[in-house]
Protein backbone atom coordinates (compact mmCIF):
# COMPACT_ATOMS: atom_id res chain seq x y z
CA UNK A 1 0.00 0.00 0.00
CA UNK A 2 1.28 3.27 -0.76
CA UNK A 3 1.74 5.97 1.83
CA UNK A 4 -0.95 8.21 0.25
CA UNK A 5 -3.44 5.35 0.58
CA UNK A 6 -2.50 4.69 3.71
CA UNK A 7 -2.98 7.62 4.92
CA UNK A 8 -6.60 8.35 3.43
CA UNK A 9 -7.42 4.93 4.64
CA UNK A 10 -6.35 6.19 8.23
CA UNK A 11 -8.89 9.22 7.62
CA UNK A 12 -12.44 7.40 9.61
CA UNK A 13 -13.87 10.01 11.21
CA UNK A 14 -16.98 10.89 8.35
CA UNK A 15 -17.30 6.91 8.62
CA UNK A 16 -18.20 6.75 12.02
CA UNK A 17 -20.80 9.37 11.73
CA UNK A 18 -22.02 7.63 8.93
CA UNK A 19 -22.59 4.54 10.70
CA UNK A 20 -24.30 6.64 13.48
CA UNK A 21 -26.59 8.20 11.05
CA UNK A 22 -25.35 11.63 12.13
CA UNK A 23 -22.83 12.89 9.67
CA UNK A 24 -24.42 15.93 8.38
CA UNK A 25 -22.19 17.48 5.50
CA UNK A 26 -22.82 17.27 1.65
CA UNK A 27 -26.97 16.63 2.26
CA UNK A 28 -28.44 16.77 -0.98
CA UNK A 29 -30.42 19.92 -1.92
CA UNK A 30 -33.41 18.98 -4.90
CA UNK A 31 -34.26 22.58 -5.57
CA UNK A 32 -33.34 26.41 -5.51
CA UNK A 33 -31.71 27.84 -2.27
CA UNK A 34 -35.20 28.83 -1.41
CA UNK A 35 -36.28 29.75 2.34
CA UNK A 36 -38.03 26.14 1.83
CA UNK A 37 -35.97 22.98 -0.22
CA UNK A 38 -36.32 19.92 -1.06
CA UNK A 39 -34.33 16.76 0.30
CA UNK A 40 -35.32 13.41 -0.38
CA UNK A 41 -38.47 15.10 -1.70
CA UNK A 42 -39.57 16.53 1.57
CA UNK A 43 -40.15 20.11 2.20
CA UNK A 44 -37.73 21.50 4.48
CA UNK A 45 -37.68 24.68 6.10
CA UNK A 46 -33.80 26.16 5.03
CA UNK A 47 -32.10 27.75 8.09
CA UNK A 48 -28.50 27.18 6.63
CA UNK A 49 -27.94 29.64 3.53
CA UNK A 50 -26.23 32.37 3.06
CA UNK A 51 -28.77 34.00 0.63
CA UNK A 52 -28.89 36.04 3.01
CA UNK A 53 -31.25 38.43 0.84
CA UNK A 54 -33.28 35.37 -0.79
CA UNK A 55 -31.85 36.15 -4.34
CA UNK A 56 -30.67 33.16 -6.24
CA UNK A 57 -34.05 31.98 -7.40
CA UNK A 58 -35.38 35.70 -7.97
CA UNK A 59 -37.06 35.75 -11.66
CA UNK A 60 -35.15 38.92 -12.62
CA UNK A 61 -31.24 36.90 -11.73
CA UNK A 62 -32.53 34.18 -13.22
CA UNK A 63 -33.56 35.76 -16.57
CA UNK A 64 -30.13 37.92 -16.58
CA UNK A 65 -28.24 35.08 -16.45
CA UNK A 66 -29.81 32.79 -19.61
CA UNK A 67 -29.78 36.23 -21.29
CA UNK A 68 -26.19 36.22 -20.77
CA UNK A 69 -25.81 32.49 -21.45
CA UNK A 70 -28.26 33.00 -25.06
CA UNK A 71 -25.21 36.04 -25.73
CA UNK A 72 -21.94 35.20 -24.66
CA UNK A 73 -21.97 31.04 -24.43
CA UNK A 74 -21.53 29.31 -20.77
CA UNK A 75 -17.88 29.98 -20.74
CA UNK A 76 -14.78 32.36 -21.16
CA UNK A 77 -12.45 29.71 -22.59
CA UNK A 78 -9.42 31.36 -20.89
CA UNK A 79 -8.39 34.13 -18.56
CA UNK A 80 -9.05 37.68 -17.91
CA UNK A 81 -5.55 38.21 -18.51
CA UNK A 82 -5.73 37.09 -22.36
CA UNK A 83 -8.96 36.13 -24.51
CA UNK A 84 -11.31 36.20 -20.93
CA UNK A 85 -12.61 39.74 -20.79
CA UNK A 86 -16.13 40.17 -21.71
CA UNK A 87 -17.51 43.79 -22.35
CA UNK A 88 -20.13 42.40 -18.80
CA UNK A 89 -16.90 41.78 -16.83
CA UNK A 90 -16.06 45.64 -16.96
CA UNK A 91 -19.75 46.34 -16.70
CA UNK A 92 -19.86 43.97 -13.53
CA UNK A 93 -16.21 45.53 -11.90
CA UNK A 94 -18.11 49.26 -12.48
CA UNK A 95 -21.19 48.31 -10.66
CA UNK A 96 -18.76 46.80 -8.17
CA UNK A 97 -16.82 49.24 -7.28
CA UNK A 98 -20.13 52.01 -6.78
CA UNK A 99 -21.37 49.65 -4.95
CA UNK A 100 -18.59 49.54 -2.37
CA UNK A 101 -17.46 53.38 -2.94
CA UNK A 102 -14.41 52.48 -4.61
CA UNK A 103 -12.11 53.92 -7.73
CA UNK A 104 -12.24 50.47 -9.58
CA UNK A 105 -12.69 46.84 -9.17
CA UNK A 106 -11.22 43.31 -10.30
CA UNK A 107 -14.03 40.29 -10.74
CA UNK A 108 -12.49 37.00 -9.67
CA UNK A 109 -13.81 33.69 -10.42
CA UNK A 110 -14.38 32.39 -6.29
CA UNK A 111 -14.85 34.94 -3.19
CA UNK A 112 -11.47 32.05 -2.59
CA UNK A 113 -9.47 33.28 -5.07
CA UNK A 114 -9.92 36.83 -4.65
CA UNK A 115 -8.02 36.57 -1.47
CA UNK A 116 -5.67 34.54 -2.99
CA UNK A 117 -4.96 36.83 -5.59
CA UNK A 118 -4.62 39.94 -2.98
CA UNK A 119 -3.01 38.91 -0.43
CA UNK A 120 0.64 36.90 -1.63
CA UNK A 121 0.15 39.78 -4.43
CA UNK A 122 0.63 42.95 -1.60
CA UNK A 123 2.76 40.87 1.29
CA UNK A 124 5.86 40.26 -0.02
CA UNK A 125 9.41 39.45 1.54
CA UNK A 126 9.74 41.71 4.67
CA UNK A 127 6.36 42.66 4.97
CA UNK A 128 4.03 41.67 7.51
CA UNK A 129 0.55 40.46 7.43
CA UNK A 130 -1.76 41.02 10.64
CA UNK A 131 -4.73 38.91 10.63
CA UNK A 132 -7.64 37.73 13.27
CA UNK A 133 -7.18 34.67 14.59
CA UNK A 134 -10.85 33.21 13.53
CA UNK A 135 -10.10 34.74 9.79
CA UNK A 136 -11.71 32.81 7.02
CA UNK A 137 -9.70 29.96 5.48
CA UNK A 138 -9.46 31.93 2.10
CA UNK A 139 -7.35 34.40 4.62
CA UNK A 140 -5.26 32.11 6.10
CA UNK A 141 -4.01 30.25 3.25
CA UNK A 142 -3.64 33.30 1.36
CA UNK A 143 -1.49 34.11 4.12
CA UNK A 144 0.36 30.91 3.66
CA UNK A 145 1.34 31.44 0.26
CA UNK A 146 2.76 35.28 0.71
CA UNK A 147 6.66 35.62 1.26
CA UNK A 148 5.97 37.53 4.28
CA UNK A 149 5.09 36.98 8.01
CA UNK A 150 2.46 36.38 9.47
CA UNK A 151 1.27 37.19 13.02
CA UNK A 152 -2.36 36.48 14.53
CA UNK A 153 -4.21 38.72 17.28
CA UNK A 154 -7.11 37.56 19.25
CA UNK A 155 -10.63 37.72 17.90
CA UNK A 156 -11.89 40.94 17.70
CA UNK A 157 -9.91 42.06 20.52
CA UNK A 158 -8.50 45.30 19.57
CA UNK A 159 -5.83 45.18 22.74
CA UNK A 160 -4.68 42.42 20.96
CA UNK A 161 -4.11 44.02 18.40
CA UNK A 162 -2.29 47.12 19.58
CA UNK A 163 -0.21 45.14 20.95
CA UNK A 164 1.30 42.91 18.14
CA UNK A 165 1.42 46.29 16.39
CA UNK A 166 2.70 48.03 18.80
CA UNK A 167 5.91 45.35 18.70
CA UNK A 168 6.39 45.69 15.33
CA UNK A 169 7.12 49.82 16.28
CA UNK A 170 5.16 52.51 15.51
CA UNK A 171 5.51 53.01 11.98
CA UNK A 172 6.71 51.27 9.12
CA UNK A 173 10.83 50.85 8.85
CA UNK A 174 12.39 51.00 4.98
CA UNK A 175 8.68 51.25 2.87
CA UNK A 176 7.88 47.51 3.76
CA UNK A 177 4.24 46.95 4.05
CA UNK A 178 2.29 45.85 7.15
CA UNK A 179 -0.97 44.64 6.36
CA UNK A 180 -4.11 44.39 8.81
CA UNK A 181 -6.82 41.34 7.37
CA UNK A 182 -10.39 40.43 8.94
CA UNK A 183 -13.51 39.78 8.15
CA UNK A 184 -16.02 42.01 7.97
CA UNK A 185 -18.57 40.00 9.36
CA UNK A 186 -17.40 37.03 10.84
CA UNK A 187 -19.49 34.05 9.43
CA UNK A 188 -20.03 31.03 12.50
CA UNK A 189 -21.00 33.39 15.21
CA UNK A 190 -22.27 36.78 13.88
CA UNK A 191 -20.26 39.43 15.44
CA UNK A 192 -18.97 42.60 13.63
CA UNK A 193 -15.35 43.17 13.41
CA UNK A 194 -14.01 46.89 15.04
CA UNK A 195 -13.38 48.46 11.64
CA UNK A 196 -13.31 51.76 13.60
CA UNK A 197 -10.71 50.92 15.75
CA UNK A 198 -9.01 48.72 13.46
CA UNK A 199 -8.37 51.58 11.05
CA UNK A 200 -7.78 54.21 14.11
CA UNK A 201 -4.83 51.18 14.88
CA UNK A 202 -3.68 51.12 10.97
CA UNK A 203 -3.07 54.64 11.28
CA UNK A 204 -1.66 55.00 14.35
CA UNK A 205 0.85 52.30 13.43
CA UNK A 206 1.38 52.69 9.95
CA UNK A 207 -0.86 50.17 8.40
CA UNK A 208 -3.05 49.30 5.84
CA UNK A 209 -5.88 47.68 6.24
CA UNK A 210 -8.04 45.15 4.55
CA UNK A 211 -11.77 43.87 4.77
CA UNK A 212 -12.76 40.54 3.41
CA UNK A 213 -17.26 41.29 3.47
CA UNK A 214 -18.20 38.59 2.28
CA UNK A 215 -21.16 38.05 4.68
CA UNK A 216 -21.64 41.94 5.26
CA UNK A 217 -22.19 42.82 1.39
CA UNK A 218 -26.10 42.91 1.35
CA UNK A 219 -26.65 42.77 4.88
CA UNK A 220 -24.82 45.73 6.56
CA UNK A 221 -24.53 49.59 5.46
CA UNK A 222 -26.71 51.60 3.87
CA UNK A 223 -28.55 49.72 1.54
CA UNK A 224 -26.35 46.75 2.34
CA UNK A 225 -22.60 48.58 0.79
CA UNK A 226 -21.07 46.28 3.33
CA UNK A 227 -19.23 46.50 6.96
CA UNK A 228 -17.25 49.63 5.90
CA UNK A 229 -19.94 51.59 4.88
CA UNK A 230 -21.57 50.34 8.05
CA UNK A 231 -18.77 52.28 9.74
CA UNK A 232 -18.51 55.28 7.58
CA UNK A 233 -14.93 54.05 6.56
CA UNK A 234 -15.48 53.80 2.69
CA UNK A 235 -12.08 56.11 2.39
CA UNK A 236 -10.28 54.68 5.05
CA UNK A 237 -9.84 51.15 4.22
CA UNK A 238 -8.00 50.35 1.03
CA UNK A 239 -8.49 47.01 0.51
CA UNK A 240 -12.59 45.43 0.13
CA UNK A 241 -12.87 42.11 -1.07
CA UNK A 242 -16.23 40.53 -1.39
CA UNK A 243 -17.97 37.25 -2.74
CA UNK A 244 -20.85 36.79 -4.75
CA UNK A 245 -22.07 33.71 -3.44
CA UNK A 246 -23.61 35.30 -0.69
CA UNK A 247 -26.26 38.21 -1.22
CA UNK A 248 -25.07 38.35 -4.54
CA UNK A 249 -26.91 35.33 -5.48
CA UNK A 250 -23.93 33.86 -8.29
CA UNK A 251 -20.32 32.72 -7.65
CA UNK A 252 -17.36 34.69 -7.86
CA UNK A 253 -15.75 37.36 -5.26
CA UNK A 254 -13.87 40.83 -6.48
CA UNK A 255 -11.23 42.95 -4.65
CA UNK A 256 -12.09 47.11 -4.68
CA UNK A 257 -9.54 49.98 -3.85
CA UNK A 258 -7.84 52.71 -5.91
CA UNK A 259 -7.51 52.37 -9.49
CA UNK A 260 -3.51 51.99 -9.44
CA UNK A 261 -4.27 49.08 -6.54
CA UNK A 262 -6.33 47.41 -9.17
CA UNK A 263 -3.81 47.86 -11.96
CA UNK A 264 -1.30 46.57 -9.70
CA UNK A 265 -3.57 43.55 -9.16
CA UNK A 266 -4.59 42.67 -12.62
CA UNK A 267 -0.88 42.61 -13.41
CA UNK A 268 -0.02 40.70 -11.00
CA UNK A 269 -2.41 38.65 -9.09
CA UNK A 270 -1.50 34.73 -9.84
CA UNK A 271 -5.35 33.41 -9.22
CA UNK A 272 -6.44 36.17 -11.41
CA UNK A 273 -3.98 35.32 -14.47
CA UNK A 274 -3.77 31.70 -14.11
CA UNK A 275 -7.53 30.64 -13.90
CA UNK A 276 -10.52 31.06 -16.54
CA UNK A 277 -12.67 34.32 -15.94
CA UNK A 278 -15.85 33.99 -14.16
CA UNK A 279 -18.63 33.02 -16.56
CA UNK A 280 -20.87 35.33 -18.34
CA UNK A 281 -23.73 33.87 -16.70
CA UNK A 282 -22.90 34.38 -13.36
CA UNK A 283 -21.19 38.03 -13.95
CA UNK A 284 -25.01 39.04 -15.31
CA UNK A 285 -26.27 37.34 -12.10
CA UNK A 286 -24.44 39.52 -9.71
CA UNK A 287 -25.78 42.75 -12.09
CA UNK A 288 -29.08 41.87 -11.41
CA UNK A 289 -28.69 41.29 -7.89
CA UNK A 290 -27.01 44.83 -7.78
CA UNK A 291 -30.14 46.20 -9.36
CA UNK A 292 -32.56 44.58 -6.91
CA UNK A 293 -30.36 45.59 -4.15
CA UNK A 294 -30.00 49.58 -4.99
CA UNK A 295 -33.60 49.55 -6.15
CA UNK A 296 -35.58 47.42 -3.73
CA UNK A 297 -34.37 48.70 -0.22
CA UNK A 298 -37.04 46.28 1.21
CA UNK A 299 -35.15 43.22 0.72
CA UNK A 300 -32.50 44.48 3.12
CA UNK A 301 -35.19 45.91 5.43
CA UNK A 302 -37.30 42.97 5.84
CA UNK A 303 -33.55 41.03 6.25
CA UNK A 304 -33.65 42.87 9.77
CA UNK A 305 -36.94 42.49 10.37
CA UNK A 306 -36.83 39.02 10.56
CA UNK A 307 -33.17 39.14 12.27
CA UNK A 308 -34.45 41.55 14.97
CA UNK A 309 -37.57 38.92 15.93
CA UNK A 310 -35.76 35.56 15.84
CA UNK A 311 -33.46 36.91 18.27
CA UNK A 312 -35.82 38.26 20.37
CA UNK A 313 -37.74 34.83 19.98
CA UNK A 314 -34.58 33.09 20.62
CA UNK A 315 -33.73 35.05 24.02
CA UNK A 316 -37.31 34.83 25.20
CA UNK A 317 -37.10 30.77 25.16
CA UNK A 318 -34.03 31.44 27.45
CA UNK A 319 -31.39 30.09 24.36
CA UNK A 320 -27.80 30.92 24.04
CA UNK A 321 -27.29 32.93 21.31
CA UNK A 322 -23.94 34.68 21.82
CA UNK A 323 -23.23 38.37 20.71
CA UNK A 324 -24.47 38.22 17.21
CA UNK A 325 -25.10 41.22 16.01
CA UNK A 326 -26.73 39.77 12.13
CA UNK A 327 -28.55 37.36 10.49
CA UNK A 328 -26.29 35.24 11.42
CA UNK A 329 -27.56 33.35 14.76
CA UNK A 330 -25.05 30.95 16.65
CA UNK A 331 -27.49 28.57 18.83
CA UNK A 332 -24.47 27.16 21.51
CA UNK A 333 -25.32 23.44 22.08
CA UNK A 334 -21.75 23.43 23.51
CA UNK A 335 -20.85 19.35 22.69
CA UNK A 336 -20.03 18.28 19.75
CA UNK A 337 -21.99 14.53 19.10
CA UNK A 338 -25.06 16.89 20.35
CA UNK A 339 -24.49 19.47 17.94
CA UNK A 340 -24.34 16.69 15.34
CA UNK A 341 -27.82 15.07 16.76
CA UNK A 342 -29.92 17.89 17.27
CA UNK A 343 -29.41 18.70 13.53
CA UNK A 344 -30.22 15.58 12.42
CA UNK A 345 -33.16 15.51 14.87
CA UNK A 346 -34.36 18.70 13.38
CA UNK A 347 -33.48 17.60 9.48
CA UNK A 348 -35.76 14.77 10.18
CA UNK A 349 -38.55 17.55 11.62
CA UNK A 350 -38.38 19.83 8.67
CA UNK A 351 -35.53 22.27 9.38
CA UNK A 352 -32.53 22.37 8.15
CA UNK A 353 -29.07 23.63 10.02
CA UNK A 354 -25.59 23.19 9.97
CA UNK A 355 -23.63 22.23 13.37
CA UNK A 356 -20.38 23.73 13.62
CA UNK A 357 -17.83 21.77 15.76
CA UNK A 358 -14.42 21.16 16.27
CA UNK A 359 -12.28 22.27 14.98
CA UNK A 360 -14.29 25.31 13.55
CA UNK A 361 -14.72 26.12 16.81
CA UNK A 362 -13.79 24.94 20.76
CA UNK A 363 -15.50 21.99 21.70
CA UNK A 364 -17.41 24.15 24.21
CA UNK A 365 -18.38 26.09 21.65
CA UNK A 366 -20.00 23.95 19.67
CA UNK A 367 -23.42 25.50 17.83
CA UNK A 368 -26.03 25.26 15.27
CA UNK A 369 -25.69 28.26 12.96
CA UNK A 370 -28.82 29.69 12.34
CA UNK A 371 -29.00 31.89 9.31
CA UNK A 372 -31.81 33.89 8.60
CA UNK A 373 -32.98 35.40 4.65
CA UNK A 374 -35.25 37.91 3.89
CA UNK A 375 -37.87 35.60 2.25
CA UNK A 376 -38.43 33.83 5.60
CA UNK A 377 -41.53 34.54 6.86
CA UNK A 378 -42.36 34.74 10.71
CA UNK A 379 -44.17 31.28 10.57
CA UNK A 380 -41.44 29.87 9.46
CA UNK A 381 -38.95 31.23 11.46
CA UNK A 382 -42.00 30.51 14.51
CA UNK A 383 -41.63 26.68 13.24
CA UNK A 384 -38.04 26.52 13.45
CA UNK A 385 -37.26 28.16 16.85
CA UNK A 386 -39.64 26.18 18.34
CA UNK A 387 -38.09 22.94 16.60
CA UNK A 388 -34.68 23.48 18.01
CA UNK A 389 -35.85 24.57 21.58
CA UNK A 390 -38.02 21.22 21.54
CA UNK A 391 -35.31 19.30 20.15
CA UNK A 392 -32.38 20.65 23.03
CA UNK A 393 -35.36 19.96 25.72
CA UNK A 394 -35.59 16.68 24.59
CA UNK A 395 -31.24 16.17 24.55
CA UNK A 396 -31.24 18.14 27.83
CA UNK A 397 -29.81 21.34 26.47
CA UNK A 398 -32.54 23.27 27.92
C-alpha cells in the first residue's frame, strides 16, 4: 500500500458518523436555495444559507443570467488576462466598485481566489501580514502562500491588536508593508469586526488595512454597501474584497480599492492570471442582484426584520445565542456529538441547520448556525425556533 493510501485509509472520522446516522455534510439539496428545499423530496424549512437576501431563485437573476448564457456562451475559454474579458466583466467591476465606494474593481472567479490573488500579491518578503485569529480559510491560506510573516491577534480584541502592532514599532521601517486582514462579518457566530478601531490602529501604526465582506455585502450599510460603509470608513480602508455567493446570489468574489491598486492587481495577481474568468452567466447574475439591491431597499429591510424577531424569539425561550449582532444566529449546544444530533433531529422535523464543531470552533463552543434570509416569513422562522428549543429539551440542552 502506498503511503498516500494509507494515509486516506487512516482518515475514519466521516465513517463513524455515517454509521451513526449523524454525519451531516454534503446533504443533498433537490431545488433552488429557497427559504423552503427539497431533500429526499420533503419540504424542508432552510435555516443554513447564506442568501442572506433570498436572491438566487429571484425571476429577474434568473432571466439575466440565460440572457447572458443566449449572448456570450456558458464559458470564457481562458483568462481575464488574455482572450477572458467580456464587455459584462467591466460592466460587472463598475457596478462593483459604486457599490462599495471604490475607484475600480477586479471580478475573480471564487470569493477564494480573490483573497488569494490579494493577499501573496501585496505581502511580499519583509512585509508583515496582521490577521484575526478566527479569519476565514481563504485568509489564512492566502497568508500561507505570501513571502511575508504572518502574526495572529485575538478575535476581535483590539488590545490584541495594539499590541502585536505596537511590537512591530510605531511606523513602518524601509517602505515595507504591514498589512491588517479580517472579516467584515465574521461568518459562524455573527459578530462585527471593530473596523473603527481597526483603522484608528492602521493609522496609528502605519498600516493598511483590509476587509474581506463577504457576509456583510447585502446585509450591513446603507442599503447593504457592506461592513465599511456600516462604519462610515469607505475612504479609510484600502483594501474590500467581497464574494458573490452570498447576497449576490452567483459565484465569484472581487477585490475594490484605488484604481492603481487594481492595476497593480490585474498585473499581477496569480489566481487572477492563471484561472478562466468567471462566466458570463454568473457576472449578469451579480448585475441583477445589484439592481434589486440599490432599487428594492425592502429586501434588506425585511432582512432585519426578521433578524431583529428571531433573536428576540430566541432570548425569550431562554437560548444561548452569543453576541451576534446579524442574520447570522449561533445557537451554543456546547458538545459536539449533540451538535451533530440535534441537527439531524431537526433535518428529520423539517428544518434544516448546519452544526459547527471542532475544529471550527472549541469543543465548548459547539453550535447550530442559524441563518436567517429575507424571504423567511415569521411562521417559518415561529416553526423553526420552536423545533430546536423542543429538540435541546428533549437532549437536555434546555
Amino acid at each position: 500500500m502506498s503511503d498516500l493510501q494509507n494515509r486516506a485509509e487512516k482518515f475514519t472520522e466521516p465513517q463513524k458518523y455515517k454509521k451513526l446516522g449523524l454525519y451531516p455534510y454534503f446533504r443533498v439539496i433537490e431545488s433552488g436555495q429557497d427559504a423552503e428545499v427539497l431533500i429526499s423530496g420533503h419540504k424542508v424549512s432552510m435555516f443554513g444559507s447564506n442568501s442572506y437576501l433570498g436572491l438566487t431563485s429571484h425571476p429577474k437573476v434568473k432571466e439575466a443570467a440565460m440572457a447572458a448564457i443566449k449572448r456570450y456562451g456558458t464559458g470564457t475559454a481562458g483568462s481575464r488576462f488574455l482572450n477572458g474579458t467580456l464587455d459584462i466583466h467591466v460592466e460587472l467591476e463598475h457596478r462593483l466598485a459604486h457599490f462599495v465606494n471604490k475607484e475600480a474593481a477586479i471580478a475573480f472567479s471564487t470569493g477564494f481566489q480573490s483573497n488569494l490573488g490579494a493577499i501573496p500579491t501585496v505581502v511580499g518578503r519583509n512585509d508583515v501580514a496582521i490577521i484575526d485569529e478566527q479569519s476565514h480559510a481563504s485568509i489564512i491560506d492566502a497568508t500561507r502562500l505570501s513571502f511575508g510573516r504572518i502574526l495572529k491577534y485575538r478575535h476581535n480584541d483590539m488590545e490584541s491588536l495594539e499590541k502585536v502592532l505596537k511590537n512591530l514599532g510605531e511606523s513602518a521601517n524601509n517602505g515595507f508593508l504591514r498589512l491588517i486582514v479580517t472579516d467584515g462579518l465574521f461568518s459562524m457566530e455573527g459578530d462585527i469586526a471593530h473596523v473603527d478601531k481597526i483603522v484608528h490602529l492602521g493609522e496609528k501604526f502605519g498600516a493598511s488595512v483590509m476587509i474581506d465582506d463577504a457576509h456583510g455585502l447585502g446585509v450591513l450599510g446603507d442599503n447593504g454597501a457592506g461592513t465599511v460603509n456600516h462604519f462610515g470608513l469607505d475612504g479609510e480602508v484600502e483594501m474590500i474584497v467581497g464574494t458573490f455567493s452570498k447576497s449576490l446570489a452567483s459565484i465569484g468574489g472581487f477585490i475594490a480599492g484605488s484604481k492603481d491598486l487594481i492595476n497593480y492587481l490585474q498585473h499581477n495577481a496569480r489566481s487572477l492570471i492563471f484561472s478562466a474568468s468567471l462566466p458570463p452567466s454568473s457576472a449578469a447574475s451579480v448585475i441583477a442582484a445589484l439592481d434589486i439591491i440599490e432599487n428594492e431597499p425592502e429586501h434588506v429591510k425585511k432582512l432585519w426584520e426578521n433578524t431583529h424577531y428571531a433573536k428576540q424569539k430566541f432570548k425569550d425561550l431562554g437560548m444561548d445565542v452569543g453576541n451576534s449582532e446579524t442574520p447570522i444566529i449561533p445557537v451554543y449546544i456546547r458538545d459536539n456529538d449533540k451538535a451533530f444530533i440535534i441537527s439531524k433531529m431537526l433535518l428529520d422535523n423539517g428544518v434544516f441547520v448546519n452544526p459547527v464543531i471542532t475544529p471550527a470552533v472549541r469543543p465548548e463552543d459547539s453550535l447550530l448556525r442559524f441563518s436567517l434570509m429575507a424571504t423567511h416569513s415569521i411562521n417559518q422562522i415561529d416553526e423553526a425556533i420552536e423545533k430546536i428549543y423542543a429538540a435541546g429539551k428533549e437532549l437536555g440542552i434546555y
